[in-house]
Protein backbone atom coordinates (compact mmCIF):
# COMPACT_ATOMS: atom_id res chain seq x y z
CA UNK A 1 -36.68 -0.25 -17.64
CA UNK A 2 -34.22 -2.13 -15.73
CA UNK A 3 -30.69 -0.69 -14.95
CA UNK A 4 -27.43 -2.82 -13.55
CA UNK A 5 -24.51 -1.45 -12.39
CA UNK A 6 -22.13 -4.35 -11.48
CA UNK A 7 -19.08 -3.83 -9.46
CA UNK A 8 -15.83 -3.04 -11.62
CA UNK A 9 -13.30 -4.99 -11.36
CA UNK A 10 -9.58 -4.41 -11.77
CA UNK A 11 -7.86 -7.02 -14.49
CA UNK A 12 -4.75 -8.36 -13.44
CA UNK A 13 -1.88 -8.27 -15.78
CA UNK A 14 -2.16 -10.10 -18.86
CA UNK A 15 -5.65 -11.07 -18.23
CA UNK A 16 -8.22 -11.25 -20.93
CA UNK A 17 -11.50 -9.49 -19.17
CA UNK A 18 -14.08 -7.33 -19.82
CA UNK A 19 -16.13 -5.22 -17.59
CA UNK A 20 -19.43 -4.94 -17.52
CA UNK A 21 -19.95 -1.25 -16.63
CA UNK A 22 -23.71 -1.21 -16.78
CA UNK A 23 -26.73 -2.79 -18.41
CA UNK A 24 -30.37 -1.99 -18.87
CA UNK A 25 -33.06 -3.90 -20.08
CA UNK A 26 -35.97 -2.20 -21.93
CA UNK A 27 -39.30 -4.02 -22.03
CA UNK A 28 -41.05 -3.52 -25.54
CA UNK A 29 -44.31 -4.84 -26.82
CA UNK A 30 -43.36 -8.06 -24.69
CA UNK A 31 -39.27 -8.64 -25.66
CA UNK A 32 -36.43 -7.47 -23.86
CA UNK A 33 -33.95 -5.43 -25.17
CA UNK A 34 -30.73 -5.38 -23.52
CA UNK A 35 -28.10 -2.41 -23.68
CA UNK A 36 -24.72 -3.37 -22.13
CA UNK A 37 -21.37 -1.40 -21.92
CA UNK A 38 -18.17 -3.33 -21.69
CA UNK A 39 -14.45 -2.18 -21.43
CA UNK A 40 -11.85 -4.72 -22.38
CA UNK A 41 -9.24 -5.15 -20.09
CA UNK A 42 -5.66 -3.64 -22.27
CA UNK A 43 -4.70 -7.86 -22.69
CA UNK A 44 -7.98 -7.60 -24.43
CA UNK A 45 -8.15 -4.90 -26.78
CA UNK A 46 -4.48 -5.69 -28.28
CA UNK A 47 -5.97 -8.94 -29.70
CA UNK A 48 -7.79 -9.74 -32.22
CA UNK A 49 -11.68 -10.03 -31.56
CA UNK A 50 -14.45 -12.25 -33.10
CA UNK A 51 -17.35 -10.01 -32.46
CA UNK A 52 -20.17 -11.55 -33.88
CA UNK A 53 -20.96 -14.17 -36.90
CA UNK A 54 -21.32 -11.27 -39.41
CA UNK A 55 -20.36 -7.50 -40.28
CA UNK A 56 -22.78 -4.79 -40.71
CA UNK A 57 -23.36 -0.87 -41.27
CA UNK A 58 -25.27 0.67 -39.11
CA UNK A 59 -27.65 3.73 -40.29
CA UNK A 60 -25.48 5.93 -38.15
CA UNK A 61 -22.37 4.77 -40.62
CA UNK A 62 -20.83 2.47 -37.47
CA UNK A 63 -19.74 -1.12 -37.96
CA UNK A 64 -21.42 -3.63 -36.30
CA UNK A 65 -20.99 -7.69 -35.56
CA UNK A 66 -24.37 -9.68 -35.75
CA UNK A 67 -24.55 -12.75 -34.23
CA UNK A 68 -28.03 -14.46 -34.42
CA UNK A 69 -29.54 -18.04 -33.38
CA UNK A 70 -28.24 -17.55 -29.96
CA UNK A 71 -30.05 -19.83 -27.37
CA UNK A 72 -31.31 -17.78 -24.70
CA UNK A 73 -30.26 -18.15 -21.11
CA UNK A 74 -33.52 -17.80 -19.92
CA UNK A 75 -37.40 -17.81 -21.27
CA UNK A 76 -37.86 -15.06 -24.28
CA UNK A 77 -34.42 -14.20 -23.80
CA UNK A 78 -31.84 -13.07 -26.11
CA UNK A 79 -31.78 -14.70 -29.50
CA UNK A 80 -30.04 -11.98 -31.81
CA UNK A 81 -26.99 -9.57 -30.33
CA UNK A 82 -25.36 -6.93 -32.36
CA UNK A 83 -21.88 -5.36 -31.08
CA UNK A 84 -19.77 -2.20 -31.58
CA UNK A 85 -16.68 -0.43 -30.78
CA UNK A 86 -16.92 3.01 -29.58
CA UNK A 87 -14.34 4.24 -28.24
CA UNK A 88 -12.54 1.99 -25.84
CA UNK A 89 -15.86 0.63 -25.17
CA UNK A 90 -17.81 -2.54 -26.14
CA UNK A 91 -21.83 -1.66 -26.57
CA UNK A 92 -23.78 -4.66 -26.82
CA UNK A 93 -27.77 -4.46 -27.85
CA UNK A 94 -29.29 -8.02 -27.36
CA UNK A 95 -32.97 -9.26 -28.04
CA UNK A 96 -35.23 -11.44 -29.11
CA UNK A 97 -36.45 -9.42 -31.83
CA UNK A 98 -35.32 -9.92 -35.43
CA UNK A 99 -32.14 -8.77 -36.30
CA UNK A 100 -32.33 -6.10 -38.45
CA UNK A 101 -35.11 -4.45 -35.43
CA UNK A 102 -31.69 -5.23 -33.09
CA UNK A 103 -29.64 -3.62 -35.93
CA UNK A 104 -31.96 -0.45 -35.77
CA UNK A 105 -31.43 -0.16 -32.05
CA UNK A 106 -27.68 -0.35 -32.09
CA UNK A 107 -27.12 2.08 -34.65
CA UNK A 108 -29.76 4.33 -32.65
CA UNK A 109 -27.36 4.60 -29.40
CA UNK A 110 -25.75 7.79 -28.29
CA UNK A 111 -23.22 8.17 -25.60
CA UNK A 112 -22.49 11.18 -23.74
CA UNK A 113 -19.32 12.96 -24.87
């Protein structure tokens, strides 16, 4: 397991952003599975969003975007990357495992009250 913790960054007025407020990368069986949080910057959240290619429920009764076919910006990286909202964050689960095995991981996040 692989944890990042970028800096934060402030966005300036009117700016469409999103920060990256941490990422880890899970090695299993041989693929990577990347978890990312994301906060929109307020210019961000009060538009409207294309989130992924296609909507999905997770297990856990969430919503979820799935995009898959994505070409991977490096060897055996991501291919399929599912998205939801929770909260006022973005969480982001990214792999090159099949989609519905992304799917399974998404809807199997928790975040701390």
């Amino acid at each position: 397991m692989e944890i990042m913790l970028p800096p934060v960054r402030q966005a300036k007025a009117n700016e469409v952003s999103f920060s990256n407020l941490a990422s880890v990368r899970y090695t299993v069986a041989g693929h990577d599975v990347l978890v990312t949080t994301f906060r929109p910057s307020l210019a961000a959240s009060e538009r409207l969003l294309v989130l992924g290619q296609r909507t999905v429920q997770l297990t856990n009764g969430a919503t979820a975007w799935v995009t898959s076919g994505l070409i991977p910006t490096y060897p055996g990286g991501p291919t399929n990357q599912v998205v939801q909202v929770r909260g006022d964050l973005l969480i982001t689960v990214a792999s090159d495992l099949a989609p519905d095995q992304v799917t399974a991981w998404a809807a199997d996040i928790t975040l701390p009250r």
